[in-house]
Protein backbone atom coordinates (compact mmCIF):
# COMPACT_ATOMS: atom_id res chain seq x y z
CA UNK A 1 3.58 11.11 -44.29
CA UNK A 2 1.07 8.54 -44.47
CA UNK A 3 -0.65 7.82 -40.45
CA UNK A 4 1.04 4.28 -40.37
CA UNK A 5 4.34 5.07 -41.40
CA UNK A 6 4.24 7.95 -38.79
CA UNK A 7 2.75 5.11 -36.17
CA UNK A 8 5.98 2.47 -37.54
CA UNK A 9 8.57 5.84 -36.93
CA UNK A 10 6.96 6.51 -33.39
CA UNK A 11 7.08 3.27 -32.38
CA UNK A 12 11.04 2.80 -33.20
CA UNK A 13 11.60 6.28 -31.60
CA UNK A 14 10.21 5.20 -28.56
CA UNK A 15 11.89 1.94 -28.42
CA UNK A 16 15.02 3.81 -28.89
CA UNK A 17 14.40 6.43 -26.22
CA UNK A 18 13.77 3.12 -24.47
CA UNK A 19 17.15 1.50 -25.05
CA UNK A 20 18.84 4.78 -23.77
CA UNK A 21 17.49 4.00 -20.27
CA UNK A 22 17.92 0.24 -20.29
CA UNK A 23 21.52 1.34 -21.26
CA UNK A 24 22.30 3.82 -19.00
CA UNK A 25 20.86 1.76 -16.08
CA UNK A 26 23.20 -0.98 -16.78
CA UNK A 27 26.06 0.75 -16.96
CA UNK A 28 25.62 3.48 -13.94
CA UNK A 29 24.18 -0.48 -11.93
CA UNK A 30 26.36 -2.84 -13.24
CA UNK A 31 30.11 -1.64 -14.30
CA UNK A 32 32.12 0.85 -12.44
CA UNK A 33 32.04 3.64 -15.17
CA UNK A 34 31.71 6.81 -13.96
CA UNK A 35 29.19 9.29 -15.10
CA UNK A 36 31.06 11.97 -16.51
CA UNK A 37 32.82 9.52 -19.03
CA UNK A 38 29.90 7.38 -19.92
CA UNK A 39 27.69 11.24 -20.96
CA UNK A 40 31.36 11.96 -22.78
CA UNK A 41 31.63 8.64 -24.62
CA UNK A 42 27.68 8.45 -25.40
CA UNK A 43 27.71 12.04 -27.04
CA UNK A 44 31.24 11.84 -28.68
CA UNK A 45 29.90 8.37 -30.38
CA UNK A 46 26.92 10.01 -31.68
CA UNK A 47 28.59 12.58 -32.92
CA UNK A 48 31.07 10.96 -35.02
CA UNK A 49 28.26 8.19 -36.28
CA UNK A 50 25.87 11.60 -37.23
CA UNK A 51 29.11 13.31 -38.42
CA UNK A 52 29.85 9.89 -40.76
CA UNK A 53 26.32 9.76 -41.72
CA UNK A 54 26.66 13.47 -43.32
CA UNK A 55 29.67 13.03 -44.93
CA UNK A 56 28.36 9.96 -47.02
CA UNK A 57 25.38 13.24 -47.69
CA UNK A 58 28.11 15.38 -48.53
CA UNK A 59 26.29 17.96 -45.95
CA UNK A 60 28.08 19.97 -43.08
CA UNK A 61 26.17 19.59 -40.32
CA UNK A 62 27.32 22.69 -38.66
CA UNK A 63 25.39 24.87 -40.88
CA UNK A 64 22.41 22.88 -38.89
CA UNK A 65 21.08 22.77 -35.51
CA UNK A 66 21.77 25.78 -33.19
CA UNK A 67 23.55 25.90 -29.99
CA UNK A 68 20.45 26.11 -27.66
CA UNK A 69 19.69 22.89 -28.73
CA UNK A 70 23.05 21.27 -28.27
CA UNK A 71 23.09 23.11 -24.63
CA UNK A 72 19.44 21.46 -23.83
CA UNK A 73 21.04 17.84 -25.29
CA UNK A 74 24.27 18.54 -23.27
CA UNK A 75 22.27 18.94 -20.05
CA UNK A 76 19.82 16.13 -20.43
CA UNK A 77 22.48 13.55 -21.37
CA UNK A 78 24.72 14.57 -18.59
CA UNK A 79 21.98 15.60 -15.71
CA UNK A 80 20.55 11.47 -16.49
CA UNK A 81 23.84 10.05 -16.37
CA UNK A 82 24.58 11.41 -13.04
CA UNK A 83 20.62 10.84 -11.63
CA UNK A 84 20.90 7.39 -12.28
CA UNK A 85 23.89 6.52 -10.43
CA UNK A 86 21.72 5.74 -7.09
CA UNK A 87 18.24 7.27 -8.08
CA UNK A 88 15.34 4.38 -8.09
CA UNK A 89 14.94 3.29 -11.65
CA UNK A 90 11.57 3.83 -12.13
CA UNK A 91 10.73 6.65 -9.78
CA UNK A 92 13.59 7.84 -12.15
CA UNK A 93 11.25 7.04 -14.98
CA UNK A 94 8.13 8.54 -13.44
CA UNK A 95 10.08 11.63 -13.07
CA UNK A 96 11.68 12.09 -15.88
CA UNK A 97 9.03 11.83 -18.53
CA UNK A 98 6.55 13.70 -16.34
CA UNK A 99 9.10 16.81 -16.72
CA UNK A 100 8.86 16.11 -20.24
CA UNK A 101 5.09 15.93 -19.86
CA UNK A 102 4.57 19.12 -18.34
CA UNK A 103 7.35 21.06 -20.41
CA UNK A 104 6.10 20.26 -23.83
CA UNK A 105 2.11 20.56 -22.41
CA UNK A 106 3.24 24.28 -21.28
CA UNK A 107 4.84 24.96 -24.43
CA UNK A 108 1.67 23.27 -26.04
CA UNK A 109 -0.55 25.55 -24.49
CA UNK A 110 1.08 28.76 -24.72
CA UNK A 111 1.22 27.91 -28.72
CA UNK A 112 -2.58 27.67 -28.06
CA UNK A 113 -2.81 23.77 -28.29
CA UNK A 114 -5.67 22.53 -26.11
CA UNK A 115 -6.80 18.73 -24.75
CA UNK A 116 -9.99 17.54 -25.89
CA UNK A 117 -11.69 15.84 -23.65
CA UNK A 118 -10.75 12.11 -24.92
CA UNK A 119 -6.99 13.62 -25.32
CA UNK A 120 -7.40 14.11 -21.11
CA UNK A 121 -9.07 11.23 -20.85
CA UNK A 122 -5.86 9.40 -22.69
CA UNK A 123 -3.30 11.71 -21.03
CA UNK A 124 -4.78 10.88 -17.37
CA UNK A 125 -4.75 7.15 -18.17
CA UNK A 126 -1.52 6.84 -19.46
CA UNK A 127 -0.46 8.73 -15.95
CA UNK A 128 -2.13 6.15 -14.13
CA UNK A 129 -0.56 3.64 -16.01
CA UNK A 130 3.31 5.49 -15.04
CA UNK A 131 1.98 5.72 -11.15
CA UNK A 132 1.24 2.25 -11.39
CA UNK A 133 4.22 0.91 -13.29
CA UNK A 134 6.55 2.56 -9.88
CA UNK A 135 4.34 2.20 -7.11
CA UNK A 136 5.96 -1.34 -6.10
CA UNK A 137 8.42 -0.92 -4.16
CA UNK A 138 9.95 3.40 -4.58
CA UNK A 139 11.94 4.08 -2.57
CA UNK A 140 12.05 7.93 -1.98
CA UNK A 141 14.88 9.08 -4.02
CA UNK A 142 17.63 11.38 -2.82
CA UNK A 143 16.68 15.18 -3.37
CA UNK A 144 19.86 15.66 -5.55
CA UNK A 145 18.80 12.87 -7.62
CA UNK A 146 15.19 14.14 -7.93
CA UNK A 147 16.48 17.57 -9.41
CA UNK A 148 18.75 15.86 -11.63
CA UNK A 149 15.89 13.74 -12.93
CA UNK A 150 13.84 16.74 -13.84
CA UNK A 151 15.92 18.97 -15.09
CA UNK A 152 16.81 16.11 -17.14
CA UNK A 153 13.15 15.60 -18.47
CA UNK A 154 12.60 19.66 -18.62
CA UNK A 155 16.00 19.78 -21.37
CA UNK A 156 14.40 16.82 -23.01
CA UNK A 157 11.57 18.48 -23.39
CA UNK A 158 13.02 22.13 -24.54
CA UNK A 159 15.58 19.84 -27.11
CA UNK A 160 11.81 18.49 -28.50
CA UNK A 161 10.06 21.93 -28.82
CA UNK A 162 13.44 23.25 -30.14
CA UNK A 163 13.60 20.62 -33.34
CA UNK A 164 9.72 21.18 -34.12
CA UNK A 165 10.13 22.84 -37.50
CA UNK A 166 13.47 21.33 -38.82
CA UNK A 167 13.79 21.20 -42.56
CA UNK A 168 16.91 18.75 -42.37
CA UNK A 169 16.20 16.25 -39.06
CA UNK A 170 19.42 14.36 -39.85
CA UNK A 171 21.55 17.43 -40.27
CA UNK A 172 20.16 19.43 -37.57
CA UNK A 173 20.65 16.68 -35.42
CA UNK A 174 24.81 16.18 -36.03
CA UNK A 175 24.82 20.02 -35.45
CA UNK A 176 23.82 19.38 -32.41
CA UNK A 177 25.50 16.77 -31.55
CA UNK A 178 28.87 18.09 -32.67
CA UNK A 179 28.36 21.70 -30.48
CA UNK A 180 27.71 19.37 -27.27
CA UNK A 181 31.04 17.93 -27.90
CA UNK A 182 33.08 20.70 -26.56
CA UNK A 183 30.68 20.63 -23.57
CA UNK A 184 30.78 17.00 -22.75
CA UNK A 185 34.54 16.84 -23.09
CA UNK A 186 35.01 19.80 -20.52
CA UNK A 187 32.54 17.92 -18.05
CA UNK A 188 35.11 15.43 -18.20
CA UNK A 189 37.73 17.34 -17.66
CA UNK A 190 36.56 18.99 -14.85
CA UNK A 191 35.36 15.30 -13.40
CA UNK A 192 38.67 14.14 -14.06
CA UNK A 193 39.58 13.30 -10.36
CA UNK A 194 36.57 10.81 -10.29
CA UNK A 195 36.98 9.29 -13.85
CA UNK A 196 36.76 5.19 -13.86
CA UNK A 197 36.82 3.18 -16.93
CA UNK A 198 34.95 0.21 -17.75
CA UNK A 199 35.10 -1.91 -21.33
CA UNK A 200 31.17 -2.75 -20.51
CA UNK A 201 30.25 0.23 -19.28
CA UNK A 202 32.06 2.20 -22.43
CA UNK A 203 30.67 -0.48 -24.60
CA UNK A 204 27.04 0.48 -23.29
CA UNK A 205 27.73 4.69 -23.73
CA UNK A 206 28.67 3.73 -27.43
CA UNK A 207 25.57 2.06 -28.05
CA UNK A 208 23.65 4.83 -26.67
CA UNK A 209 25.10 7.31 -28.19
CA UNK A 210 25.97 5.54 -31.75
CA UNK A 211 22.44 3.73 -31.97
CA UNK A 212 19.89 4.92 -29.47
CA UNK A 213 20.54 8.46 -28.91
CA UNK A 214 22.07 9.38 -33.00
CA UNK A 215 20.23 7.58 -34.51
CA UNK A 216 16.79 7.50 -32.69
CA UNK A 217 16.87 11.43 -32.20
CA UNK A 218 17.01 11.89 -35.73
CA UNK A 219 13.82 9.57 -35.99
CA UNK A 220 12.33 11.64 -33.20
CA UNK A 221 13.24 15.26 -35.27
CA UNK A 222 11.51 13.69 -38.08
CA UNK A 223 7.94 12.10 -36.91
CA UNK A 224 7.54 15.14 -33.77
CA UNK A 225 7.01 17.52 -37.54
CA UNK A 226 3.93 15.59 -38.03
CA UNK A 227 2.40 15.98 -34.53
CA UNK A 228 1.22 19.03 -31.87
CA UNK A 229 3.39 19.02 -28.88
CA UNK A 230 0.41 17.77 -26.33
CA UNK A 231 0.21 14.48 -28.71
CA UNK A 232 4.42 14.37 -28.86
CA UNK A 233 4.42 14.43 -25.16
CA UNK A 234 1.91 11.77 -24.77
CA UNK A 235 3.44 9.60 -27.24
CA UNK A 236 6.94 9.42 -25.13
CA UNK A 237 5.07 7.87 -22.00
CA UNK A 238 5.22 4.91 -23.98
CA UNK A 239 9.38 4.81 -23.11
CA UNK A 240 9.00 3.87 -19.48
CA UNK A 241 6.70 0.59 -19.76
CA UNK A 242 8.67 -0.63 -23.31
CA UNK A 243 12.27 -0.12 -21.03
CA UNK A 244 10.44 -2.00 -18.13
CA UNK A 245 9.66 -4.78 -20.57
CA UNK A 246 13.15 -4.89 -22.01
CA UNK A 247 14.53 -5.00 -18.44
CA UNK A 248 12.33 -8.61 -18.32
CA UNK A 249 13.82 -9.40 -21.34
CA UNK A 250 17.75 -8.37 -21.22
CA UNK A 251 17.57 -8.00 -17.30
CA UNK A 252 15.30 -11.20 -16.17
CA UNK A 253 13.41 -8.99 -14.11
CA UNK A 254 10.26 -10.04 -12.98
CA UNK A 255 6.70 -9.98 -15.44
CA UNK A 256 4.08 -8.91 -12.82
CA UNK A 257 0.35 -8.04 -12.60
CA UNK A 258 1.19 -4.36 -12.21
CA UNK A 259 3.14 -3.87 -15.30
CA UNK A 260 0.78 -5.62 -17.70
CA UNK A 261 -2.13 -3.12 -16.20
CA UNK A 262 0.17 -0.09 -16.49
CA UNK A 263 1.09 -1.75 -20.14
CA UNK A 264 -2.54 -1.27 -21.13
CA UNK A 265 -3.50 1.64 -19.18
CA UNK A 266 -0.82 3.66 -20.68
CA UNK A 267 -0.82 2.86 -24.12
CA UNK A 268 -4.47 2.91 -24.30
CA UNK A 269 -4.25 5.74 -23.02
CA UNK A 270 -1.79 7.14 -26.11
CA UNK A 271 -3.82 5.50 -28.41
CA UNK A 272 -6.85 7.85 -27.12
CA UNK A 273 -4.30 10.98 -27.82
CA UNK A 274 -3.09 9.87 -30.90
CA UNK A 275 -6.62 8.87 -32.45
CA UNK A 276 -8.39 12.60 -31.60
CA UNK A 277 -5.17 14.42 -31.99
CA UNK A 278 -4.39 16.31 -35.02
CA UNK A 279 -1.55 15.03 -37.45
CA UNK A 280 -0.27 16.47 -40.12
CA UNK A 281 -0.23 13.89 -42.62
């Protein structure tokens, strides 16, 4: 894969990932769905558009994926539904890609990956750029919420190491989509008492789970082949500042100083990772 098709891939993953959060936001904000059904609907949608998707392959997507890395898309789906029902949306953010940051560095490391120094220089900026980005106005989050958040970001990050390797991205994706069916339909059993229904806020789960999470995971299993997991882990701080900026844009929230310094900070600071980082191209 040629370094700017892998930069065009990385950049639709990530506005993807982004979309999931703008999504999920609105619909835990603004309609009365409950969390348990909008996880079920987002995962049940994804499943049958991957599930459609291999059948036009004339490929069974069950002889893909595994079912540690449907558990670890179960729990990160479910775990962010339920955080962002009152958590702060960008101490949310902060949160849940710096569990993602740390899981995938660990990982990283113990695979014997190691910064160089402009990779920490780009890692550290791209921090500052998150710290900045939620500084205005956090309010301290609940500690429920907090958990949720990170065990949210930690399953994120085990469903990333998990799909390094993947001969079939597509497939191996719809694998796991269909064995966190089962899962996401008992959740909402079991949340039955609580369930509310909402046309927007169902309309808003199908997106995610048809368009953002389907499709843009299967993106994300293909381009994290051609990178180590410190420079994959890097590259997803990106998500935060492009869902702030489509909150301006779908939301009409407000374009400040702040966010156009933690714009440049951050993905100047990816740039650094991606640039000394090794690729396999």
């Amino acid at each position: 894969m040629t370094r700017l098709r892998l930069a065009i891939l990385t950049t639709l993953t990530m506005i993807t990932f982004a979309g999931n959060s703008l999504f999920c936001r609105m619909a835990m904000k603004e309609t009365s769905i409950d969390a348990a059904t909008f996880t079920s609907v987002r995962l049940l949608s994804g499943a049958a558009m991957l599930w459609m998707l291999m059948s036009l392959q004339r490929q069974s997507p069950l002889h893909h994926g595994s079912w540690r890395s449907a558990s670890a898309l179960f729990i990160y789906a479910a775990t962010l539904s339920f955080a962002y029902r009152s958590i702060d949306t960008g101490a949310g953010a902060l949160m849940l890609f710096g569990a993602v940051q740390a899981t995938m560095l660990i990982a990283g490391f113990i695979a014997g990956e190691r910064m160089t120094r402009i990779q920490t220089a780009g890692f550290v900026s791209a921090m500052v750029g998150l710290v900045i980005l939620v500084s205005p106005g956090v309010e301290a989050p609940s500690v429920l919420d907090s958990i949720l958040m990170l065990v949210s970001g930690i399953a994120w990050g085990v469903y990333s190491m998990l799909g390094r390797g993947q001969a079939n991205p597509a497939a191996a994706t719809a694998g796991n989509f269909l064995r966190a069916a089962p899962m996401t339909v008992a959740l909402s059993l079991l949340a039955l008492p609580w369930l509310r229904l909402d046309a927007q806020g169902v309309l808003y789960a199908v997106l995610s789970g048809a368009v953002t999470s389907a499709l843009g995971y299967v993106l994300w299993y293909r381009v994290i082949q051609h990178m180590q997991a410190i420079t994959a882990s890097t590259v997803q701080l990106s998500a935060p500042v492009i869902a702030a900026i489509g909150g301006i844009l779908m939301l009409g929230e407000v374009f400040t100083r702040n966010l156009l310094l933690s714009s440049v900070l951050t993905l100047g600071g990816i740039l650094l990772a991606l640039r000394s980082g090794k690729t396999e191209l």
